[in-house]
PDB file of N, CA and C in Angstrom:
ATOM      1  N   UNK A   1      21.419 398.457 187.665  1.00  0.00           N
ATOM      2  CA  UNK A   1      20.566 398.195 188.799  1.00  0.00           C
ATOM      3  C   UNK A   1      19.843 396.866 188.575  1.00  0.00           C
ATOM      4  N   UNK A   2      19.709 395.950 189.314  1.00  0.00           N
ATOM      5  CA  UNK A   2      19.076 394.960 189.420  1.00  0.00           C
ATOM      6  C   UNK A   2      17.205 394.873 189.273  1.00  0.00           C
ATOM      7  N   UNK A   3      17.043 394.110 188.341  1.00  0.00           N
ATOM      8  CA  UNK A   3      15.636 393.606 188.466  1.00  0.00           C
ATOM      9  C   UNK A   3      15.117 392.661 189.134  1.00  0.00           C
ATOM     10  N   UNK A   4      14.137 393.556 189.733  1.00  0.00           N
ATOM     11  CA  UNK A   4      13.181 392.628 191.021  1.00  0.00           C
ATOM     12  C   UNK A   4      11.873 391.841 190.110  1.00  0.00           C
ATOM     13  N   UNK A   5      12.297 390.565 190.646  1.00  0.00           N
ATOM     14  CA  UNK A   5      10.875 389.349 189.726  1.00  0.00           C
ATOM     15  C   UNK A   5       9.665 389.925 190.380  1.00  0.00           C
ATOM     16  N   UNK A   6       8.467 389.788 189.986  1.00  0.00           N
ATOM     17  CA  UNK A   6       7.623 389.932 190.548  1.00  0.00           C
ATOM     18  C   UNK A   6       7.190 388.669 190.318  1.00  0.00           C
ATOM     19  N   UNK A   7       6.855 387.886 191.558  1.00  0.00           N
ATOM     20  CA  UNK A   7       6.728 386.353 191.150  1.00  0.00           C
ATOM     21  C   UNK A   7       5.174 386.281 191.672  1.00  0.00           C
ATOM     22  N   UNK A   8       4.445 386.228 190.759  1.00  0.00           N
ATOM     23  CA  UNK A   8       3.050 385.872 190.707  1.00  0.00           C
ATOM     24  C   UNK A   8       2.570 384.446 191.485  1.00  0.00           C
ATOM     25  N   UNK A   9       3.473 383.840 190.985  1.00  0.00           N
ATOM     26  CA  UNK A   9       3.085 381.932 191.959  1.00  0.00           C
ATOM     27  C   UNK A   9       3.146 382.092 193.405  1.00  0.00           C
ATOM     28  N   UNK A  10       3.659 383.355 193.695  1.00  0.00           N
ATOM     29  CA  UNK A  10       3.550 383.402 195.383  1.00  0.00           C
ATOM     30  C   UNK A  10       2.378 383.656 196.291  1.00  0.00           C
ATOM     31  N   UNK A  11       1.737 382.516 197.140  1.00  0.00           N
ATOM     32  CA  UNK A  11       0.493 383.385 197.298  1.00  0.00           C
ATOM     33  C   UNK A  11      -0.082 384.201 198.161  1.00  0.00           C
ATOM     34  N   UNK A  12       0.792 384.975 198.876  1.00  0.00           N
ATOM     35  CA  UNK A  12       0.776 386.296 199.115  1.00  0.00           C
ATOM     36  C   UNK A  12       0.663 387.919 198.206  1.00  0.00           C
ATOM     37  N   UNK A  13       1.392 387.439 196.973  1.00  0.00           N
ATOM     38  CA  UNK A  13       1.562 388.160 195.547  1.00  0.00           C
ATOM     39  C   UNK A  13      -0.204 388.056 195.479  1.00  0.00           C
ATOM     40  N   UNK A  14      -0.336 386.474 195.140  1.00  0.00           N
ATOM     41  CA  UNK A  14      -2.126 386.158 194.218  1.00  0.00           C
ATOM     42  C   UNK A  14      -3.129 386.704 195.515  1.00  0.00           C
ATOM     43  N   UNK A  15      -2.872 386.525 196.671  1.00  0.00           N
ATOM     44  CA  UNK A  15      -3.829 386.924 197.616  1.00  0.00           C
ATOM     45  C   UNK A  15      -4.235 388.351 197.672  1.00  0.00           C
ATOM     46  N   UNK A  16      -3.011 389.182 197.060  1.00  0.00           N
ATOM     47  CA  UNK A  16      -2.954 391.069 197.263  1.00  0.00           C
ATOM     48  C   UNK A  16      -3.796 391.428 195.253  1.00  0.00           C
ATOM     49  N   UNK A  17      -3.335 390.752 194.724  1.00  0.00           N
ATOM     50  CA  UNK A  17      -4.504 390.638 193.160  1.00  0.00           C
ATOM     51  C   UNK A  17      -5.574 390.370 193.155  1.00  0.00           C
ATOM     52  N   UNK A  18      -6.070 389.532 194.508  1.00  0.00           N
ATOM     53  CA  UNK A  18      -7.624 388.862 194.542  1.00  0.00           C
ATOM     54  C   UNK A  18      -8.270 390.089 195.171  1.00  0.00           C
ATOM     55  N   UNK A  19      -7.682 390.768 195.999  1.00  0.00           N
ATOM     56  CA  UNK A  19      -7.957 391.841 196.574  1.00  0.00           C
ATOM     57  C   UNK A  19      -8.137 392.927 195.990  1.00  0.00           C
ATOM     58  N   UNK A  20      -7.623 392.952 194.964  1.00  0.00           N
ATOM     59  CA  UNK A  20      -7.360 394.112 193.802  1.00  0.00           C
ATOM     60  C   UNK A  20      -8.825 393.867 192.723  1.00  0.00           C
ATOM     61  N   UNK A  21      -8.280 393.115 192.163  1.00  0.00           N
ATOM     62  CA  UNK A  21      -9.378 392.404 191.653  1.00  0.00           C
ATOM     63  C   UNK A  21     -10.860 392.512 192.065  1.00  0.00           C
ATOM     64  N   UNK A  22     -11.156 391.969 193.116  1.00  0.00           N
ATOM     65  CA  UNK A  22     -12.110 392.368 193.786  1.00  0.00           C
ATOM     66  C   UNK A  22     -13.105 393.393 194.364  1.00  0.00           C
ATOM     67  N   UNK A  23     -12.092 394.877 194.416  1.00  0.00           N
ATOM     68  CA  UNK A  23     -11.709 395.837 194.855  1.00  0.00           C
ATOM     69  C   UNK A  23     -12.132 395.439 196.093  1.00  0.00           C
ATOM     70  N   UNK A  24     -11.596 394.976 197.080  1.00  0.00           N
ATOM     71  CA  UNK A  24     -12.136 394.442 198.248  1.00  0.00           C
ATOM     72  C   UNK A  24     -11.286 395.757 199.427  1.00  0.00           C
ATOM     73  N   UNK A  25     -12.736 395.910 200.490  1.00  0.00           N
ATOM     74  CA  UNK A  25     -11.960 397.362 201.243  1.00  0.00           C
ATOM     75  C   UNK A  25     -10.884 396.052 202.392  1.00  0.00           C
ATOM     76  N   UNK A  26     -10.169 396.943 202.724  1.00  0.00           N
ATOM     77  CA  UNK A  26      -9.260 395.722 203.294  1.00  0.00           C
ATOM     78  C   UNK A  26      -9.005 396.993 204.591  1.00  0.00           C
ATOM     79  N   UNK A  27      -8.171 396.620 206.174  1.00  0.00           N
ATOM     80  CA  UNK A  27      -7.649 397.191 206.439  1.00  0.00           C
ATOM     81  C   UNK A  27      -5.808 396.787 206.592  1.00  0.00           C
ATOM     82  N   UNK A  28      -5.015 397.670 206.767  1.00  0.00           N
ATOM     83  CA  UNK A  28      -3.571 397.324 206.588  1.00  0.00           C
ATOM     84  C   UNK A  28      -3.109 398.009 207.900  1.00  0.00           C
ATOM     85  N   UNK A  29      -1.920 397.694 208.362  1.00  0.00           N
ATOM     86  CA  UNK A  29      -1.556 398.169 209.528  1.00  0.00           C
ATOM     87  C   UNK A  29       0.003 398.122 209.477  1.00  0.00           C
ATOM     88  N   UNK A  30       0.770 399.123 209.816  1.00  0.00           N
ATOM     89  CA  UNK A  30       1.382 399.204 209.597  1.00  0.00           C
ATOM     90  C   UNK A  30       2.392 398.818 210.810  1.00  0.00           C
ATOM     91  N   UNK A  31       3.541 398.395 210.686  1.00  0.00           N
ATOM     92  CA  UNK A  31       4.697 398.236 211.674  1.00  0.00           C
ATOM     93  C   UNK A  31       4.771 399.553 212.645  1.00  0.00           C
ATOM     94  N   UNK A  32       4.467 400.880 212.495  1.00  0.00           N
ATOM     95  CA  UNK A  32       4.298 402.136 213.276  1.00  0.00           C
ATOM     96  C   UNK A  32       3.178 401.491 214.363  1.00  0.00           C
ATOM     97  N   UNK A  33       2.286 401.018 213.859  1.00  0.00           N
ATOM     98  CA  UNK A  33       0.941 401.453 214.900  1.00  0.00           C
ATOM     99  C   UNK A  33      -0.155 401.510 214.074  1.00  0.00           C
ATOM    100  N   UNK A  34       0.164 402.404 213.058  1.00  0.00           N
ATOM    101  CA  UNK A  34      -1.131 402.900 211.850  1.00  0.00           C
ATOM    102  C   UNK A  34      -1.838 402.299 211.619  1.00  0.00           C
ATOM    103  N   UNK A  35      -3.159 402.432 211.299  1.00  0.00           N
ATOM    104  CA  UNK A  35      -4.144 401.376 210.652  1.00  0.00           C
ATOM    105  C   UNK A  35      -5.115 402.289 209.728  1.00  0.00           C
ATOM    106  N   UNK A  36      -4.707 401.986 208.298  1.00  0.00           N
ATOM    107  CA  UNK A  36      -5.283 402.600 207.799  1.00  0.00           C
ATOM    108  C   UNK A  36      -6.101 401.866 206.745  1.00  0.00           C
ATOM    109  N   UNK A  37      -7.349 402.162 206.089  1.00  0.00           N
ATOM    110  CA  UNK A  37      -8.218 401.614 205.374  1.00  0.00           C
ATOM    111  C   UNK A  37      -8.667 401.939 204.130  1.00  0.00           C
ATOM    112  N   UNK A  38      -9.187 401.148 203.367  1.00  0.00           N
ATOM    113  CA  UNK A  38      -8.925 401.379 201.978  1.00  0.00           C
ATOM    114  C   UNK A  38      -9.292 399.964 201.211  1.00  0.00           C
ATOM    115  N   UNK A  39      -8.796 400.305 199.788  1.00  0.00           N
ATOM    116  CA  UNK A  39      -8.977 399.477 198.699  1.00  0.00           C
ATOM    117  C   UNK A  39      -7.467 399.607 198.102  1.00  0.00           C
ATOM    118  N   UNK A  40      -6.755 398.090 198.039  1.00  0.00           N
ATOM    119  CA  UNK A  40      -5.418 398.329 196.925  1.00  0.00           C
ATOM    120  C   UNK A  40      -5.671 398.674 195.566  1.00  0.00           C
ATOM    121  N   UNK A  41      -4.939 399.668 195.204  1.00  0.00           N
ATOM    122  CA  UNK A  41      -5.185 399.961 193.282  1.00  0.00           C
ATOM    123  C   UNK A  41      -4.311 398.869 192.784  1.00  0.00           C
ATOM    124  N   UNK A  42      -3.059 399.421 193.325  1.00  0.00           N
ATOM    125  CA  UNK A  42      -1.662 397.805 192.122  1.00  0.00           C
ATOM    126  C   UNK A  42      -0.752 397.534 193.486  1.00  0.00           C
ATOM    127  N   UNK A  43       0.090 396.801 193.187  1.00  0.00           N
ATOM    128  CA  UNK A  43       1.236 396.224 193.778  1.00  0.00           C
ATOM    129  C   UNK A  43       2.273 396.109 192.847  1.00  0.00           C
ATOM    130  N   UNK A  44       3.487 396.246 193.400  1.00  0.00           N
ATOM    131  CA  UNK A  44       4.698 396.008 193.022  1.00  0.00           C
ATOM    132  C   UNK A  44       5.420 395.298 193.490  1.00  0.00           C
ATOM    133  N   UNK A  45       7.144 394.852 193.223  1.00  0.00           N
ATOM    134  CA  UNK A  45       7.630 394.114 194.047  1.00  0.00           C
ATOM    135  C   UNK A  45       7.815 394.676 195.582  1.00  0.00           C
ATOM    136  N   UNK A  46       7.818 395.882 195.729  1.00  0.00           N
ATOM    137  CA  UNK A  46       7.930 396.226 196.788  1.00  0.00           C
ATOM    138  C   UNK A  46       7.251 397.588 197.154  1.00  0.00           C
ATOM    139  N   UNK A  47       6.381 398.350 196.638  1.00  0.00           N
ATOM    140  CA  UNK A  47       4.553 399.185 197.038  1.00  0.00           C
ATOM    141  C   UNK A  47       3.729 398.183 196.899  1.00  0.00           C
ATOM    142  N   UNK A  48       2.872 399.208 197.378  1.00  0.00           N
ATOM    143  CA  UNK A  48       1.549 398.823 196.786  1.00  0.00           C
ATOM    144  C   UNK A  48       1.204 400.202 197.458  1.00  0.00           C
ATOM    145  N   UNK A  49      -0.552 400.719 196.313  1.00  0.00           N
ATOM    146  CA  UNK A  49      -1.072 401.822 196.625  1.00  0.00           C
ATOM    147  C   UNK A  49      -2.241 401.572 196.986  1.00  0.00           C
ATOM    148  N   UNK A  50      -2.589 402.418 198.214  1.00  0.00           N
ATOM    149  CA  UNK A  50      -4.095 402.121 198.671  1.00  0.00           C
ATOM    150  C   UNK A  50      -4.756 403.822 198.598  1.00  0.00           C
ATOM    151  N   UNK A  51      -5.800 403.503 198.233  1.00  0.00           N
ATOM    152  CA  UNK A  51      -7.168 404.995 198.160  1.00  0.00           C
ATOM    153  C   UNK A  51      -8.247 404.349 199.401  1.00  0.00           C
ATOM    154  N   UNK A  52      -8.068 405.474 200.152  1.00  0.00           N
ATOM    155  CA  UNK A  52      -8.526 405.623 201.179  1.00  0.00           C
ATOM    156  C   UNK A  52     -10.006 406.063 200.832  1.00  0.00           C
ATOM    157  N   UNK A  53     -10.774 405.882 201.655  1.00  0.00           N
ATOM    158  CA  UNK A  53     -12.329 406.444 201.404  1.00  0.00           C
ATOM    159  C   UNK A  53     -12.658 407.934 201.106  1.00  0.00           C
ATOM    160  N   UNK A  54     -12.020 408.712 201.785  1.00  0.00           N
ATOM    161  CA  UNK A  54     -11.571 409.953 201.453  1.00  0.00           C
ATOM    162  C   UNK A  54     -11.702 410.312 200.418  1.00  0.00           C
ATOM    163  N   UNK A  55     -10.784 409.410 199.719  1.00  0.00           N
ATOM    164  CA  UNK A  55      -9.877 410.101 198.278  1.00  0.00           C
ATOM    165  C   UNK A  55      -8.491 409.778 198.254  1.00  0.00           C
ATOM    166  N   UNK A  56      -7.983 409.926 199.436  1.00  0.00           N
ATOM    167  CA  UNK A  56      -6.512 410.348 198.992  1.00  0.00           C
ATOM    168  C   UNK A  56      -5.780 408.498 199.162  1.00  0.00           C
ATOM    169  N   UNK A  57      -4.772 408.802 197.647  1.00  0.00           N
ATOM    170  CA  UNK A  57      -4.061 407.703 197.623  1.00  0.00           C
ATOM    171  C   UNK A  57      -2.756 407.951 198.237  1.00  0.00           C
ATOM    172  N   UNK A  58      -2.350 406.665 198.799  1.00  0.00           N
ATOM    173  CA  UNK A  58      -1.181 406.713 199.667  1.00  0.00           C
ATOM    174  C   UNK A  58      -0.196 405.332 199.113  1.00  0.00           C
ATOM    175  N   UNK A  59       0.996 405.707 198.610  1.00  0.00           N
ATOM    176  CA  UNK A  59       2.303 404.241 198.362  1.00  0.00           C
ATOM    177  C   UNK A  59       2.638 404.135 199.530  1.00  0.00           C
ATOM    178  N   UNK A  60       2.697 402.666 199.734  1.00  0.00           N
ATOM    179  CA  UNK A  60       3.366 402.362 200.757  1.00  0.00           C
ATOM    180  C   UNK A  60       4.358 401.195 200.771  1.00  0.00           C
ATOM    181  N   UNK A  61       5.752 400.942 200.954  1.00  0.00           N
ATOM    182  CA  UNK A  61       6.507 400.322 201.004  1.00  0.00           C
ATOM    183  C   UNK A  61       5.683 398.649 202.135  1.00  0.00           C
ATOM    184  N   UNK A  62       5.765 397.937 200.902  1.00  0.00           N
ATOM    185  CA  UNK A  62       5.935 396.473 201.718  1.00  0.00           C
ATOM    186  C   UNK A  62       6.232 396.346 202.942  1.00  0.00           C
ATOM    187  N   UNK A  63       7.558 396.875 202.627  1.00  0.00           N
ATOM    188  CA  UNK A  63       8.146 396.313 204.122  1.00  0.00           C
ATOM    189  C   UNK A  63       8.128 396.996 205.541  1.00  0.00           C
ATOM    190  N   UNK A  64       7.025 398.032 205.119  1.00  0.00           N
ATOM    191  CA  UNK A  64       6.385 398.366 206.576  1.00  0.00           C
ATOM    192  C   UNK A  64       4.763 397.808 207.037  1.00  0.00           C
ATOM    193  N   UNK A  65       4.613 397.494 206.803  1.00  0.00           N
ATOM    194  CA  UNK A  65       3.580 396.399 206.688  1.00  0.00           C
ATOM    195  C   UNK A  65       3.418 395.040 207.523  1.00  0.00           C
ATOM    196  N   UNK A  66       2.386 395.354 208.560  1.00  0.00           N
ATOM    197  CA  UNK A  66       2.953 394.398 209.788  1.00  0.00           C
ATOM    198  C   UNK A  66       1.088 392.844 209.220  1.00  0.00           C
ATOM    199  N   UNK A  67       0.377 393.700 208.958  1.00  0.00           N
ATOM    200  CA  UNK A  67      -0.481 392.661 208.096  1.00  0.00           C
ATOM    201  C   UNK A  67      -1.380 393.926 207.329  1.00  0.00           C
ATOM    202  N   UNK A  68      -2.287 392.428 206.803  1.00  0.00           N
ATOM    203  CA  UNK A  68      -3.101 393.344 205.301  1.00  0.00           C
ATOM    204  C   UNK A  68      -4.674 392.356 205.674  1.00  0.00           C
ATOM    205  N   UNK A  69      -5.648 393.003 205.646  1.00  0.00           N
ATOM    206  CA  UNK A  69      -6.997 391.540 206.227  1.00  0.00           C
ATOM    207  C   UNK A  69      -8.123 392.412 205.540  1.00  0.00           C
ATOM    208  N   UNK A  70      -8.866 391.753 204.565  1.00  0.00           N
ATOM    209  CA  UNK A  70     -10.102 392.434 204.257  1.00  0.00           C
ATOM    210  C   UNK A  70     -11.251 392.855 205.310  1.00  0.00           C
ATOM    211  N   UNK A  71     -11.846 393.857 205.179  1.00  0.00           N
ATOM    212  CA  UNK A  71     -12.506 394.961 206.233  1.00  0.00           C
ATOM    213  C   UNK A  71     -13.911 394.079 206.056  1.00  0.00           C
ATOM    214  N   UNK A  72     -14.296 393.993 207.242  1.00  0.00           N
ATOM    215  CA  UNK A  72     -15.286 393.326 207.461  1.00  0.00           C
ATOM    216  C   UNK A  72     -16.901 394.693 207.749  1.00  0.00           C
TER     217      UNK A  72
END
């Protein structure tokens, strides 16, 4: 099976770490409609996991992901 780079110099990659980093609440929205809110824990080449205020953590595939914008 092939290995996926996780290429850090990208700055979409460094923008979703600053966020992390930060623990900054962000909201994300998904290609469905969804809009759900939260803080990212990690990213991968292709998740990333967000904990909702709630509690509950949710993976979610990249590539449903229509944008990502810190919660004002």
């Amino acid at each position: 099976m092939p290995t996926i780079e996780f290429d850090t110099s990208l700055p979409s990659i460094r923008q979703v770490q600053n966020l992390i980093k930060q623990t900054t609440a962000v909201e994300l929205k998904l290609l469905t409609g969804d809009v759900i809110t939260g803080k990212i824990v990690w990213q991968d080449p292709q998740c990333m996991m967000l904990a909702e205020e709630n509690g509950q953590k949710t993976t979610i595939w990249k590539q449903a992901i229509a944008y990502i914008k810190p919660k004002e």
